[in-house]
Protein backbone atom coordinates (compact mmCIF):
# COMPACT_ATOMS: atom_id res chain seq x y z
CA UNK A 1 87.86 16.19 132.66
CA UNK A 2 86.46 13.75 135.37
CA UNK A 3 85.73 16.19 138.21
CA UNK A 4 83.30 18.74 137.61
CA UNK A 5 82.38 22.11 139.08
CA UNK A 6 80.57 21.54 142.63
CA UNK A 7 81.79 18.55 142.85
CA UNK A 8 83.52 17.55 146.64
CA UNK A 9 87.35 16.39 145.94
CA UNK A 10 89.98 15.13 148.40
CA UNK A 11 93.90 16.03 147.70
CA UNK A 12 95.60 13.45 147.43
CA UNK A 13 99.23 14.91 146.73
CA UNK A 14 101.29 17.93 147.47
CA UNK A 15 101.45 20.25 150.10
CA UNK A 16 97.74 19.84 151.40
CA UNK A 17 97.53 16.75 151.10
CA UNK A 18 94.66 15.08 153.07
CA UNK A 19 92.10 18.24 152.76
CA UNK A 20 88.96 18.46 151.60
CA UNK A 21 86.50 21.19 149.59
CA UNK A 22 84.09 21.58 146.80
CA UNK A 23 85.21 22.47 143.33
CA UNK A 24 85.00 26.40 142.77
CA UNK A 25 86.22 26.71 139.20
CA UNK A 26 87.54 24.02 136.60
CA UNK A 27 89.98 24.83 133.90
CA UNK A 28 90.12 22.11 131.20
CA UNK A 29 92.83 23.48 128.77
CA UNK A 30 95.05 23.51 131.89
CA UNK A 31 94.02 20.25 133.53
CA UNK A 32 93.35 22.03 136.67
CA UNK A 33 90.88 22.75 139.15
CA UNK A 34 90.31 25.71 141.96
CA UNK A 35 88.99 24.43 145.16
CA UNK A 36 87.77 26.20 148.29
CA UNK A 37 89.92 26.96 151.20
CA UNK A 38 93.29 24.28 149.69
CA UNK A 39 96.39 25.72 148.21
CA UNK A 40 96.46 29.37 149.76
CA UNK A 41 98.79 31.52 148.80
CA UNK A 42 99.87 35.23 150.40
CA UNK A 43 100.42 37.72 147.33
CA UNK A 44 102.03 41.33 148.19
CA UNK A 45 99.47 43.81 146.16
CA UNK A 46 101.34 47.25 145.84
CA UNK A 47 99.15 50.90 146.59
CA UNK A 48 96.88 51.69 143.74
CA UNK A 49 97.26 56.05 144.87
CA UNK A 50 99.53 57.62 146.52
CA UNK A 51 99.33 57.76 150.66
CA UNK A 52 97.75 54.27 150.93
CA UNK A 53 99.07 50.99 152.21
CA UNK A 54 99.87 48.54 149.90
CA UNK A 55 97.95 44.93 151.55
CA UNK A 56 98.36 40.92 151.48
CA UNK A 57 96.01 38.91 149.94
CA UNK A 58 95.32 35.72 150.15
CA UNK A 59 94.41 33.68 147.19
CA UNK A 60 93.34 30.66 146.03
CA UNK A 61 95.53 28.82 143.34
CA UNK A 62 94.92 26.24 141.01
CA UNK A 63 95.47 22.01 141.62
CA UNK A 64 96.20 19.69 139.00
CA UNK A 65 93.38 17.93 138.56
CA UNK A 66 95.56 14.50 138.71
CA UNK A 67 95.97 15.55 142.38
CA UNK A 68 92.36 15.32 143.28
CA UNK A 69 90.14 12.76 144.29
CA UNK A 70 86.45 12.78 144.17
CA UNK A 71 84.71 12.22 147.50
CA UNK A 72 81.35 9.71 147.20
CA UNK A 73 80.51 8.17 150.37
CA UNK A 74 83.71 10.23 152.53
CA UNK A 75 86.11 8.49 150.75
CA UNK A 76 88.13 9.10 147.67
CA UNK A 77 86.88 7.47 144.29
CA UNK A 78 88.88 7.41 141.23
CA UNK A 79 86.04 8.50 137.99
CA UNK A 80 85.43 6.57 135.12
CA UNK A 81 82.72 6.48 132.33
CA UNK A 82 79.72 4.19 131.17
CA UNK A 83 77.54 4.66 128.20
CA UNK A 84 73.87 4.12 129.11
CA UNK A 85 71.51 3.41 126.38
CA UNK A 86 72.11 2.71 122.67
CA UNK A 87 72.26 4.79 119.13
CA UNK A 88 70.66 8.80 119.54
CA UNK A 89 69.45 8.36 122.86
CA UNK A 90 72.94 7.57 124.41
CA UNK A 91 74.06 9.17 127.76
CA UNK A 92 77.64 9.34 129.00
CA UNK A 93 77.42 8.95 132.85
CA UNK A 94 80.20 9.38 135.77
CA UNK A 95 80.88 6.25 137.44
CA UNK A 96 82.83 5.59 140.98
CA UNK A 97 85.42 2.89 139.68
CA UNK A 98 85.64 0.43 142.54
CA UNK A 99 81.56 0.06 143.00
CA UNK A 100 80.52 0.88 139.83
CA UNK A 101 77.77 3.26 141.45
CA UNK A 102 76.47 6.39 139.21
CA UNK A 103 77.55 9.45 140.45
């Protein structure tokens, strides 16, 4: 997966489309990511004991991560890959695809 925990991501489709926050929680056997603040939901949690209210909570759901763009510079960058160095000492390294720059 391209975007990484901490990292700041744009959506780029769906419902909040055009917000902005920082990467909370990334789950790669689903392909998705949690972020911050985008893709609130309201869920109806029932009384744990007798005589008390029952509440609404507001959570935080998960976005495909093909929805998601990372921010470098305030704009949206797709991510791809380089391979620095050669044999054992090797390094896979994020790239921004347009510029090429190292993220």
């Amino acid at each position: 997966m391209k975007i990484k925990k901490g990292d700041t991501v744009m959506v780029i489709a769906g419902k909040d489309k055009g917000k902005t926050g920082t990467v909370t929680q990334t789950l790669p056997k689903l392909d998705q990511v949690v972020i911050g603040g985008v893709n609130m939901v309201s869920r109806h949690q029932k009384s744990k004991r007798t005589r008390s209210a029952g509440q609404i909570i507001e959570k935080t759901k998960p976005v495909h991560v093909s929805n998601v763009a990372l921010m470098l510079d305030k704009k949206p960058v797709r991510v791809g890959y380089q391979i620095e160095g050669e044999g054992a000492n090797s390094k896979k390294v994020r790239v921004a695809r347009p510029s090429g720059k190292k993220i």
